[in-house]
PDB file of N, CA and C in Angstrom:
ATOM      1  N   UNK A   1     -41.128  -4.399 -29.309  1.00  0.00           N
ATOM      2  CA  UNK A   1     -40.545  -5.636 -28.873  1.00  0.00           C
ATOM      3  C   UNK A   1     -40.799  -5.815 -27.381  1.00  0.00           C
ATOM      4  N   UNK A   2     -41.108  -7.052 -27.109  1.00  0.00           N
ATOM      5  CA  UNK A   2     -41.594  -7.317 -26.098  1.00  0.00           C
ATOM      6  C   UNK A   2     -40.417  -7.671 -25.031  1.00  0.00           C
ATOM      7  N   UNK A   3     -40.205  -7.247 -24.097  1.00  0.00           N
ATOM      8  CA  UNK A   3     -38.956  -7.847 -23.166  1.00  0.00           C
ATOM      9  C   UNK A   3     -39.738  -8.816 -21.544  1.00  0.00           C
ATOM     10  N   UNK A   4     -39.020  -9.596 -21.507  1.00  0.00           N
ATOM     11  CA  UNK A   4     -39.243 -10.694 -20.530  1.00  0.00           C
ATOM     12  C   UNK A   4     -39.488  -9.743 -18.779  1.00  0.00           C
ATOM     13  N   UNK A   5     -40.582 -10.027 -18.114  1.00  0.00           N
ATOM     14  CA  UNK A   5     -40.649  -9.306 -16.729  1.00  0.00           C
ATOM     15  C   UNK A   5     -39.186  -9.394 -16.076  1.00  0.00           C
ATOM     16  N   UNK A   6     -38.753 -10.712 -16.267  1.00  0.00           N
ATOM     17  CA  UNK A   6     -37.730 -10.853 -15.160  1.00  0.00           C
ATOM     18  C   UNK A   6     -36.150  -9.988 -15.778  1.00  0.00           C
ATOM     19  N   UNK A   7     -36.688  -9.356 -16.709  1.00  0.00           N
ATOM     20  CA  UNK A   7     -35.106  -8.351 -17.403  1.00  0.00           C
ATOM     21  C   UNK A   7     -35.441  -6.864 -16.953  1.00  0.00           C
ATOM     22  N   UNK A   8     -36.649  -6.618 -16.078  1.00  0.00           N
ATOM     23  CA  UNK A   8     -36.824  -5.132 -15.988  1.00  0.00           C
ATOM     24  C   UNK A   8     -35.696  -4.880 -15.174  1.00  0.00           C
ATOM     25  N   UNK A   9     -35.072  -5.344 -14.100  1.00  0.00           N
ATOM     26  CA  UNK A   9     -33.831  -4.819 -13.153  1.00  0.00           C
ATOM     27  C   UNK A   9     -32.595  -4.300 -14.639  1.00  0.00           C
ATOM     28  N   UNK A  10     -32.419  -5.061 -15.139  1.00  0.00           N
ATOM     29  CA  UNK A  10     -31.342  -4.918 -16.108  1.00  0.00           C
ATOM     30  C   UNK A  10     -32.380  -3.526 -16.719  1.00  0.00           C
ATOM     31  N   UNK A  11     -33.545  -3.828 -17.093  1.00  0.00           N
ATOM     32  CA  UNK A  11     -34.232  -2.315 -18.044  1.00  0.00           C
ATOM     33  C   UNK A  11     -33.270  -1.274 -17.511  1.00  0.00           C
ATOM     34  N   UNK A  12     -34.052  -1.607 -16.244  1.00  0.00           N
ATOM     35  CA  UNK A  12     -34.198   0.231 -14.678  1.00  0.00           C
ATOM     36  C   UNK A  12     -32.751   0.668 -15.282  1.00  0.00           C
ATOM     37  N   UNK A  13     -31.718  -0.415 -14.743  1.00  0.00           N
ATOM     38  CA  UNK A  13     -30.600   0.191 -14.969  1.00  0.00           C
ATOM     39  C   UNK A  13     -29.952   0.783 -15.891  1.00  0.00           C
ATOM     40  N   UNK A  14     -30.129   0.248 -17.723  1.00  0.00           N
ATOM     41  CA  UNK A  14     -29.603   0.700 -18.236  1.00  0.00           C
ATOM     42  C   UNK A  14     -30.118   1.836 -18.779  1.00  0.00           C
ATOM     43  N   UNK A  15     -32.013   2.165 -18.915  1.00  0.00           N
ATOM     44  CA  UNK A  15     -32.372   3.025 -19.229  1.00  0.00           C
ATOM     45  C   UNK A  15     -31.979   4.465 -18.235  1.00  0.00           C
ATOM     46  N   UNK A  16     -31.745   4.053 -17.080  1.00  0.00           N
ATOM     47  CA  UNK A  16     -32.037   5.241 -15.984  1.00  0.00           C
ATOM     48  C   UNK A  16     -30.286   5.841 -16.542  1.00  0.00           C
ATOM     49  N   UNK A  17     -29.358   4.781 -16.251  1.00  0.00           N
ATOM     50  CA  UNK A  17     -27.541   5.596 -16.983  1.00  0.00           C
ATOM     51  C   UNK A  17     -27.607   6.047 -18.079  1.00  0.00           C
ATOM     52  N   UNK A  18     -28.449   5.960 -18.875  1.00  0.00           N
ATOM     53  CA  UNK A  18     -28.720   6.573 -20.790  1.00  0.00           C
ATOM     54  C   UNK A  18     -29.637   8.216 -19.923  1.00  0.00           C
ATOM     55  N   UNK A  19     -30.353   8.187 -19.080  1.00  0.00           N
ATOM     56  CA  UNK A  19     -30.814   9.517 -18.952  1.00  0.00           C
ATOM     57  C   UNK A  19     -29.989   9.890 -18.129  1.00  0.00           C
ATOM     58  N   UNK A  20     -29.412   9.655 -16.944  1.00  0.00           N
ATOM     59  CA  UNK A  20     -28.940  10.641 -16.164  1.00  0.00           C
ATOM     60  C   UNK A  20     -27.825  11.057 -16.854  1.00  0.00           C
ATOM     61  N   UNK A  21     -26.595   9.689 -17.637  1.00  0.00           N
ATOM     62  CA  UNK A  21     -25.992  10.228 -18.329  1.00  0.00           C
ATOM     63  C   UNK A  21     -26.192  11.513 -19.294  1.00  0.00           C
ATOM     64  N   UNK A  22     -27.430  11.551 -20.012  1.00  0.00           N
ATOM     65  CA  UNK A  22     -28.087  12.611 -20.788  1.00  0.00           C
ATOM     66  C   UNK A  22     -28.186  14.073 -19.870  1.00  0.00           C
ATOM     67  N   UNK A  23     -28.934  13.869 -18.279  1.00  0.00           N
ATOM     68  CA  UNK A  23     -28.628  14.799 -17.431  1.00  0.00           C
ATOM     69  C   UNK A  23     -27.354  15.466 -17.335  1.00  0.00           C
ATOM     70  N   UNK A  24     -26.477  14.767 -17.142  1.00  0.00           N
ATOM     71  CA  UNK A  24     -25.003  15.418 -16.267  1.00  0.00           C
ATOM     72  C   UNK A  24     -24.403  15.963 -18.105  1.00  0.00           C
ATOM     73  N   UNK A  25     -24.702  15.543 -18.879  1.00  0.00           N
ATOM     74  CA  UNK A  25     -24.436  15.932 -20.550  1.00  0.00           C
ATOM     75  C   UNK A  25     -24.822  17.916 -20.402  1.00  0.00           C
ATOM     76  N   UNK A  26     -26.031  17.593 -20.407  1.00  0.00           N
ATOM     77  CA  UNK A  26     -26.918  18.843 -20.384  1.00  0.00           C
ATOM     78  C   UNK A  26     -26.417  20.068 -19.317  1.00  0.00           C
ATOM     79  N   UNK A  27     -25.907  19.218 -18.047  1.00  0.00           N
ATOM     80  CA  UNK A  27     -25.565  20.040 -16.969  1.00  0.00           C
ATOM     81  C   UNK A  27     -24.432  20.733 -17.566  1.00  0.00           C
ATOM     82  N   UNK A  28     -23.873  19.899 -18.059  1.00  0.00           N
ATOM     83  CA  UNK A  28     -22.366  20.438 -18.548  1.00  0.00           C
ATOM     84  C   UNK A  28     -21.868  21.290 -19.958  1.00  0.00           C
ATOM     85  N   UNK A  29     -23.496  21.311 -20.734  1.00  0.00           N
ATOM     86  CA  UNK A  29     -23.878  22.209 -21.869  1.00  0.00           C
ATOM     87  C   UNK A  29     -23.770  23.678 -21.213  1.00  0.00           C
ATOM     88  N   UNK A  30     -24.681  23.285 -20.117  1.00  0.00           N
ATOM     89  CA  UNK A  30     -25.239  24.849 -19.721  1.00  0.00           C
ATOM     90  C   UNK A  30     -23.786  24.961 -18.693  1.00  0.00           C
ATOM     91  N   UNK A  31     -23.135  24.763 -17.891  1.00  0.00           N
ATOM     92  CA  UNK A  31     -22.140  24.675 -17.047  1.00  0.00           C
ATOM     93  C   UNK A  31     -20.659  25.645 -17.695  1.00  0.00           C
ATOM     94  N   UNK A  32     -20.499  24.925 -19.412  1.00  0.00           N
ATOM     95  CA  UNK A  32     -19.026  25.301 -19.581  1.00  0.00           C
ATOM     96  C   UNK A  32     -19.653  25.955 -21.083  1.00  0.00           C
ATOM     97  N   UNK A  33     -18.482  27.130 -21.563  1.00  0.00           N
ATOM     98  CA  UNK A  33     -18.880  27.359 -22.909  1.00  0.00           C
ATOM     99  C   UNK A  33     -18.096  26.523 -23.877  1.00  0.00           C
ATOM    100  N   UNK A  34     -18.390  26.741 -24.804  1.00  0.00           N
ATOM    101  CA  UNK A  34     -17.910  25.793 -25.844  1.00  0.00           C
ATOM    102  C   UNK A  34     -16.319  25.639 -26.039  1.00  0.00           C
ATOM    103  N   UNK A  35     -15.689  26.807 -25.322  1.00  0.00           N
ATOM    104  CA  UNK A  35     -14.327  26.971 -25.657  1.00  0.00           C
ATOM    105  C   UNK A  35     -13.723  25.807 -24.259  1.00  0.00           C
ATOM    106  N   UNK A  36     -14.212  26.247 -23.280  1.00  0.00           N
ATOM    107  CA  UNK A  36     -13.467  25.540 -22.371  1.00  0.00           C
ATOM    108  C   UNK A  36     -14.037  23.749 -22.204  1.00  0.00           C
ATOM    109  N   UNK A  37     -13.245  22.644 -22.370  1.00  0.00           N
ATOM    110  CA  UNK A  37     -13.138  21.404 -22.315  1.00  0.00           C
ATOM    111  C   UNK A  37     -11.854  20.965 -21.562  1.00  0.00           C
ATOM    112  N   UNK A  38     -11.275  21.280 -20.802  1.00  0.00           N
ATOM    113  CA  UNK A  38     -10.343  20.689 -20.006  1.00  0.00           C
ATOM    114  C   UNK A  38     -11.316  20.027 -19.008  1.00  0.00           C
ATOM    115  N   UNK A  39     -10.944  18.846 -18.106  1.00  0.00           N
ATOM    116  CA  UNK A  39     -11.595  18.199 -17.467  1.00  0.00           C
ATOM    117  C   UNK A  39     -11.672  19.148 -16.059  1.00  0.00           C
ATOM    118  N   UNK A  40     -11.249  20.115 -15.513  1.00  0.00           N
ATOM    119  CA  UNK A  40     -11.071  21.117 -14.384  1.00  0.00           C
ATOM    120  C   UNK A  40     -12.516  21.750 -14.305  1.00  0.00           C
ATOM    121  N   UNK A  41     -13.072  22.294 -15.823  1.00  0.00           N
ATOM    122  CA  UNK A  41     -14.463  22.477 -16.204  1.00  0.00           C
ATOM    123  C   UNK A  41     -15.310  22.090 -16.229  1.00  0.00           C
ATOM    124  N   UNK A  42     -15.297  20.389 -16.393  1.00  0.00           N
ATOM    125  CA  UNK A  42     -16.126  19.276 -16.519  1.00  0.00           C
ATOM    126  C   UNK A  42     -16.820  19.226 -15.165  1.00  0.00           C
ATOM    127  N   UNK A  43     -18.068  18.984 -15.215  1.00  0.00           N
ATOM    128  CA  UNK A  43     -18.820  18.862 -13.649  1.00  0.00           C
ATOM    129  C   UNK A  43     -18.753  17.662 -13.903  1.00  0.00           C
ATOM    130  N   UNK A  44     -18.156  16.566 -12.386  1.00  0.00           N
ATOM    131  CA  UNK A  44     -18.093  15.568 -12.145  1.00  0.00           C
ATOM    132  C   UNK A  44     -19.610  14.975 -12.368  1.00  0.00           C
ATOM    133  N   UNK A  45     -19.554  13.465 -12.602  1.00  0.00           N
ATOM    134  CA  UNK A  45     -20.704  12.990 -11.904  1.00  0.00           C
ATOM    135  C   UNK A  45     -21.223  12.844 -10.880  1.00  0.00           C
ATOM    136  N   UNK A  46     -22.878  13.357 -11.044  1.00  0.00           N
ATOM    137  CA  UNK A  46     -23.679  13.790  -9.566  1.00  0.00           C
ATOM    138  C   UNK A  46     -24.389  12.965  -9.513  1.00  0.00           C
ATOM    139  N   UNK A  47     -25.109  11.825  -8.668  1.00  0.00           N
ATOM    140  CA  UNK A  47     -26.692  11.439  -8.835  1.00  0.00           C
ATOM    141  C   UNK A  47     -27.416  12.793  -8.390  1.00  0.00           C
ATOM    142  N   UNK A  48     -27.293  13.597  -7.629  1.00  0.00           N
ATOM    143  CA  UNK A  48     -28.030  14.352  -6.830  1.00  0.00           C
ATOM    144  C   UNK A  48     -28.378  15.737  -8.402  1.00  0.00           C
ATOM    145  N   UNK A  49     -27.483  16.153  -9.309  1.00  0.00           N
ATOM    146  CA  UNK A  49     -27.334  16.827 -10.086  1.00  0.00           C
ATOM    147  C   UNK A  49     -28.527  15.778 -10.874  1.00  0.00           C
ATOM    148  N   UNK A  50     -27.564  14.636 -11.651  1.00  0.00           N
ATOM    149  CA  UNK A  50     -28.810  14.301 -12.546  1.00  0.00           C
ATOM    150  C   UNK A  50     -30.242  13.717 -12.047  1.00  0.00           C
ATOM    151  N   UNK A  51     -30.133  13.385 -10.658  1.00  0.00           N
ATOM    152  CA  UNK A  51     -31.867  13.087 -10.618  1.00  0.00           C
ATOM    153  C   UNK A  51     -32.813  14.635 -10.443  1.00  0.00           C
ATOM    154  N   UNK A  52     -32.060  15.610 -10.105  1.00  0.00           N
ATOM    155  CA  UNK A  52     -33.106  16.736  -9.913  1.00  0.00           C
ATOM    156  C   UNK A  52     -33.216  17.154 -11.648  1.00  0.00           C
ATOM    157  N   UNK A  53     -31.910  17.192 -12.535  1.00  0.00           N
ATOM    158  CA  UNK A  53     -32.473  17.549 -13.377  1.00  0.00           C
ATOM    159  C   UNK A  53     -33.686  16.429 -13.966  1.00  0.00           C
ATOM    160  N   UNK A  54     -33.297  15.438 -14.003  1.00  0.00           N
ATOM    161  CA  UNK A  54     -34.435  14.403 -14.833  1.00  0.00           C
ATOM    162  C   UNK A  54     -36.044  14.437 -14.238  1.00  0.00           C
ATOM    163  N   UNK A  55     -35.997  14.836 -13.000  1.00  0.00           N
ATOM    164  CA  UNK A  55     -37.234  15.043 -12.153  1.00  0.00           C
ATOM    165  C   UNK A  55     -37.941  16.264 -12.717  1.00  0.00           C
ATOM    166  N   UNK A  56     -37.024  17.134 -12.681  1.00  0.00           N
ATOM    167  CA  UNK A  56     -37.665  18.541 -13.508  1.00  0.00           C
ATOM    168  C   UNK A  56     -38.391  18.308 -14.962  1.00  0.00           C
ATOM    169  N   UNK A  57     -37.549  17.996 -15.877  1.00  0.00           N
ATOM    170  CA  UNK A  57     -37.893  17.642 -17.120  1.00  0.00           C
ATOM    171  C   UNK A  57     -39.136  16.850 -16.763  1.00  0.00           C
ATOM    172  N   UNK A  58     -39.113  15.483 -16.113  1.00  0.00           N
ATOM    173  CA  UNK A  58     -40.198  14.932 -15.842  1.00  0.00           C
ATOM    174  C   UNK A  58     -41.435  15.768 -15.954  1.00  0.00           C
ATOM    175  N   UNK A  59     -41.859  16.105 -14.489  1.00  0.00           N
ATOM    176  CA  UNK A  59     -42.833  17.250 -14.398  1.00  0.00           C
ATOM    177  C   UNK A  59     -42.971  17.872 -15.515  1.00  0.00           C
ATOM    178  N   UNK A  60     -42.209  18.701 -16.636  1.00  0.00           N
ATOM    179  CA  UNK A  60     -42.936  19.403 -17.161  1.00  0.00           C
ATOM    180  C   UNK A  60     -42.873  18.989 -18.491  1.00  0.00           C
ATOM    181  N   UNK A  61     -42.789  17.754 -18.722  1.00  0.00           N
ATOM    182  CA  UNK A  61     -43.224  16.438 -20.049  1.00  0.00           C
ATOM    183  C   UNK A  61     -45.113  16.633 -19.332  1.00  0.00           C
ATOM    184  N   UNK A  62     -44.745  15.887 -18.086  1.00  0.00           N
ATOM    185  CA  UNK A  62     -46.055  15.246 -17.413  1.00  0.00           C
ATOM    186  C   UNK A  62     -46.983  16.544 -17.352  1.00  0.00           C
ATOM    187  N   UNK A  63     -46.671  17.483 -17.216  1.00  0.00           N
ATOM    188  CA  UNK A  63     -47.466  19.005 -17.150  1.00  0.00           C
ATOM    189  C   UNK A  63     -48.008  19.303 -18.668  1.00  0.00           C
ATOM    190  N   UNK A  64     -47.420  18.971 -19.860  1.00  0.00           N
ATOM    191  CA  UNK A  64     -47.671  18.911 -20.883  1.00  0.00           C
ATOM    192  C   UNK A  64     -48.968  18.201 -21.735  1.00  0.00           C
ATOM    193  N   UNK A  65     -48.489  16.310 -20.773  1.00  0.00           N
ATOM    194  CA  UNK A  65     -49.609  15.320 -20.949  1.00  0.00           C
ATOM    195  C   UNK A  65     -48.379  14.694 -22.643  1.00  0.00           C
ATOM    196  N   UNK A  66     -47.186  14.781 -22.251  1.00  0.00           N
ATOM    197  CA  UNK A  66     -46.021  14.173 -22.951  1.00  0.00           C
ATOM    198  C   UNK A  66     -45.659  12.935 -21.960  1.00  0.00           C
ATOM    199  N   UNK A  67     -46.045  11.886 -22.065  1.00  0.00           N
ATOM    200  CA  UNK A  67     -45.412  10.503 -21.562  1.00  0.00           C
ATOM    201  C   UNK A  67     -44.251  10.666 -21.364  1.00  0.00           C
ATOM    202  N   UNK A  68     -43.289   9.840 -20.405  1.00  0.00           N
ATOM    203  CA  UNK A  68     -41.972   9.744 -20.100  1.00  0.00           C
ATOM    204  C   UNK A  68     -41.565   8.306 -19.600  1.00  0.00           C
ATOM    205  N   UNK A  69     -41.063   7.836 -20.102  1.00  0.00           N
ATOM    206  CA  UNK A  69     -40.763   6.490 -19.605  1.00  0.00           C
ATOM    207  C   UNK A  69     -39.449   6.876 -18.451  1.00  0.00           C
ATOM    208  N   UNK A  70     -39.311   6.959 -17.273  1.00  0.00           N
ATOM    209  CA  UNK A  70     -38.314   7.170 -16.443  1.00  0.00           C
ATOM    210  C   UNK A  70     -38.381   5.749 -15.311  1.00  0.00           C
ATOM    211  N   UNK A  71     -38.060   4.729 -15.519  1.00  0.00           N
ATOM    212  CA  UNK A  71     -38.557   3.508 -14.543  1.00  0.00           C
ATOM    213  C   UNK A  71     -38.172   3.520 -13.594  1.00  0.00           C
ATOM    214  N   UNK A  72     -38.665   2.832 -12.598  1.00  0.00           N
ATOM    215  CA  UNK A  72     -38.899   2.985 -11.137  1.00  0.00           C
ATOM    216  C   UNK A  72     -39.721   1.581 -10.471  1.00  0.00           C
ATOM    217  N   UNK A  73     -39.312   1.660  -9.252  1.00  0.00           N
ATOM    218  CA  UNK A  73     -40.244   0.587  -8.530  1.00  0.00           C
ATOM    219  C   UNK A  73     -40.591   1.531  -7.794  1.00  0.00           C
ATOM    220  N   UNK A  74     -42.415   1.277  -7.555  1.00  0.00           N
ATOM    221  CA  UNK A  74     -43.453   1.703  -6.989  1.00  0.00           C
ATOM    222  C   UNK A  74     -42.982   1.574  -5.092  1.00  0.00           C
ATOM    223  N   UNK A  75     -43.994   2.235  -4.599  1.00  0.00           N
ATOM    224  CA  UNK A  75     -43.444   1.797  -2.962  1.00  0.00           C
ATOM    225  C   UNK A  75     -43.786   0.380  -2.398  1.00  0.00           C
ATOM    226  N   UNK A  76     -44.837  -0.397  -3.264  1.00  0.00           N
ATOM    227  CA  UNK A  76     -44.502  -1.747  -3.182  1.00  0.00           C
ATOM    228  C   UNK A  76     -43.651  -2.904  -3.163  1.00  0.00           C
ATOM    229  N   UNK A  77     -42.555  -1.649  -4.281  1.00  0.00           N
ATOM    230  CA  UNK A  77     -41.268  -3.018  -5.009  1.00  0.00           C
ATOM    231  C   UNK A  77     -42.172  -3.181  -5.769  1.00  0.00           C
ATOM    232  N   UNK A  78     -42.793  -3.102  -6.331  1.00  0.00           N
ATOM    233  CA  UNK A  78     -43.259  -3.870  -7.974  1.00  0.00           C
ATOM    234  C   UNK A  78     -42.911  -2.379  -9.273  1.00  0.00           C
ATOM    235  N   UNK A  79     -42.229  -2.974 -10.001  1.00  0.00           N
ATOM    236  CA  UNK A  79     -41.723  -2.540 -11.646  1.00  0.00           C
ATOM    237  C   UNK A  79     -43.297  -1.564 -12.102  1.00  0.00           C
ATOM    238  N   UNK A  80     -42.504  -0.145 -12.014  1.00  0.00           N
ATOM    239  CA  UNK A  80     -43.737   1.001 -12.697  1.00  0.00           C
ATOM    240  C   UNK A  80     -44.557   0.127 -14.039  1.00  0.00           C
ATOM    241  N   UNK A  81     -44.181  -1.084 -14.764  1.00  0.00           N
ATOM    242  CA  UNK A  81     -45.435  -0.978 -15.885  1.00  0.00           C
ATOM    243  C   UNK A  81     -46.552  -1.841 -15.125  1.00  0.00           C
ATOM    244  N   UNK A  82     -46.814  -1.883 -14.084  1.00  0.00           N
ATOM    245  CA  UNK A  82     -47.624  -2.149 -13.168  1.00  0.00           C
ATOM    246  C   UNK A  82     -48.484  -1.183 -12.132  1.00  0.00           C
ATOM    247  N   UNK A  83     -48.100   0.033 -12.270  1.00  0.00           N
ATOM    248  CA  UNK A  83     -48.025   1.065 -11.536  1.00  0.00           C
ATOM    249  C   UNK A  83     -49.468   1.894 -12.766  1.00  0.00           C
ATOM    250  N   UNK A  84     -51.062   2.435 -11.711  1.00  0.00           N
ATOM    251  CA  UNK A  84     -51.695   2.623 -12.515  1.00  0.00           C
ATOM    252  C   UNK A  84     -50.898   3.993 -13.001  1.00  0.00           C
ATOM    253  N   UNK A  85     -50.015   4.855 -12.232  1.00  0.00           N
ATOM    254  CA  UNK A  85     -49.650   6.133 -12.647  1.00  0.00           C
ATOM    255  C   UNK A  85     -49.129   6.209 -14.101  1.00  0.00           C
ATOM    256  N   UNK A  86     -48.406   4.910 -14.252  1.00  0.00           N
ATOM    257  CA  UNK A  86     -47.997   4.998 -15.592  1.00  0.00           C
ATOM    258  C   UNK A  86     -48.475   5.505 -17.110  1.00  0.00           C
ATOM    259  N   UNK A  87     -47.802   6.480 -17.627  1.00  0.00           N
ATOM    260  CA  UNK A  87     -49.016   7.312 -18.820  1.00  0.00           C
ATOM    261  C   UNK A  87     -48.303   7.042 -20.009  1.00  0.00           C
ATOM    262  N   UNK A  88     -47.543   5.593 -20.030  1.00  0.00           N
ATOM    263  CA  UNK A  88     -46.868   5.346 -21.708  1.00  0.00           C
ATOM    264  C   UNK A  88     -46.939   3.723 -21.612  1.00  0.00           C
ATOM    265  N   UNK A  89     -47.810   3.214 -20.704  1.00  0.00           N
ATOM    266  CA  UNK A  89     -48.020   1.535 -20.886  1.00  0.00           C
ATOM    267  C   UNK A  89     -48.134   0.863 -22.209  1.00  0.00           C
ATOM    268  N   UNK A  90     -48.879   1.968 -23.370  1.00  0.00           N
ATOM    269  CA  UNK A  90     -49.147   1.535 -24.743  1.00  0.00           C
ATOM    270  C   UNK A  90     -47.786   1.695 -25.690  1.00  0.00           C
ATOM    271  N   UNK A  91     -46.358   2.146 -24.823  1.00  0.00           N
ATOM    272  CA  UNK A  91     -45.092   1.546 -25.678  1.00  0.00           C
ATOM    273  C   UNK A  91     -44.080   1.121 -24.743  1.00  0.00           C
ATOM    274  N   UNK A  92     -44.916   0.696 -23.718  1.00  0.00           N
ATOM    275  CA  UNK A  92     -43.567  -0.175 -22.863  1.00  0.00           C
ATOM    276  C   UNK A  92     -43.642  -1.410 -23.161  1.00  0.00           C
ATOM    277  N   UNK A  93     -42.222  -2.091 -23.195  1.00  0.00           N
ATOM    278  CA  UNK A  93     -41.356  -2.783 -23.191  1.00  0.00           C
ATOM    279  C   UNK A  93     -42.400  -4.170 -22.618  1.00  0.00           C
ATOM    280  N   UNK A  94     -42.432  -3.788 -21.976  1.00  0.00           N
ATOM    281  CA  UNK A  94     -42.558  -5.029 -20.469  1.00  0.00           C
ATOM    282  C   UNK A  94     -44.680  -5.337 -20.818  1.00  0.00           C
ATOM    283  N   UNK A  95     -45.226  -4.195 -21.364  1.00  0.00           N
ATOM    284  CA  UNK A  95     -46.216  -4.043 -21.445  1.00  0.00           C
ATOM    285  C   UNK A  95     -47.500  -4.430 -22.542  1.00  0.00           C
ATOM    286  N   UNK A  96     -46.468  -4.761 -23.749  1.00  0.00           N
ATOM    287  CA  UNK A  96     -47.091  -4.902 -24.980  1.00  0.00           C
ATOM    288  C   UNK A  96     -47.625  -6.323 -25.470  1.00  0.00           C
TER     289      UNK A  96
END
């Protein structure tokens, strides 16, 4: 499905809170064992926590030659499915 250029701000945002959310998830897999769930245990939300983890994963998708859709504006300001770096243009959104 094809989405309109001018909805990528709305994309960035909701895709990027579905991963970092997924990040600070993961942080908190490896963080607490299964027994403890009181919120005292819970690692707050980090940007600094979930962008290093999502950066990591990145790299070693991209080390693989596994696509990652993680969106971004280029140092231009122009929306990554514009960006030649991009290595999943053939199922983006914005791209098809």
């Amino acid at each position: 499905m094809k989405i309109a250029k001018e909805d990528f701000e709305d994309f960035l945002i909701q895709r990027n809170d579905v991963i970092y959310n997924a990040a600070m998830d993961f942080a908190n897999l490896l963080h607490t064992t299964m027994f403890q769930k009181t919120n005292e245990d819970i690692l707050p939300y980090s940007q600094e926590i979930a962008g290093s983890i999502t950066e990591k994963v990145e790299d070693i998708l991209n080390s693989m030659d596994i696509g990652v859709c993680y969106p971004y504006y280029t140092d231009n300001e122009k929306p990554c499915y514009s960006d030649k770096e991009c290595k999943v243009l053939f199922k983006c959104p914005f791209h098809l």
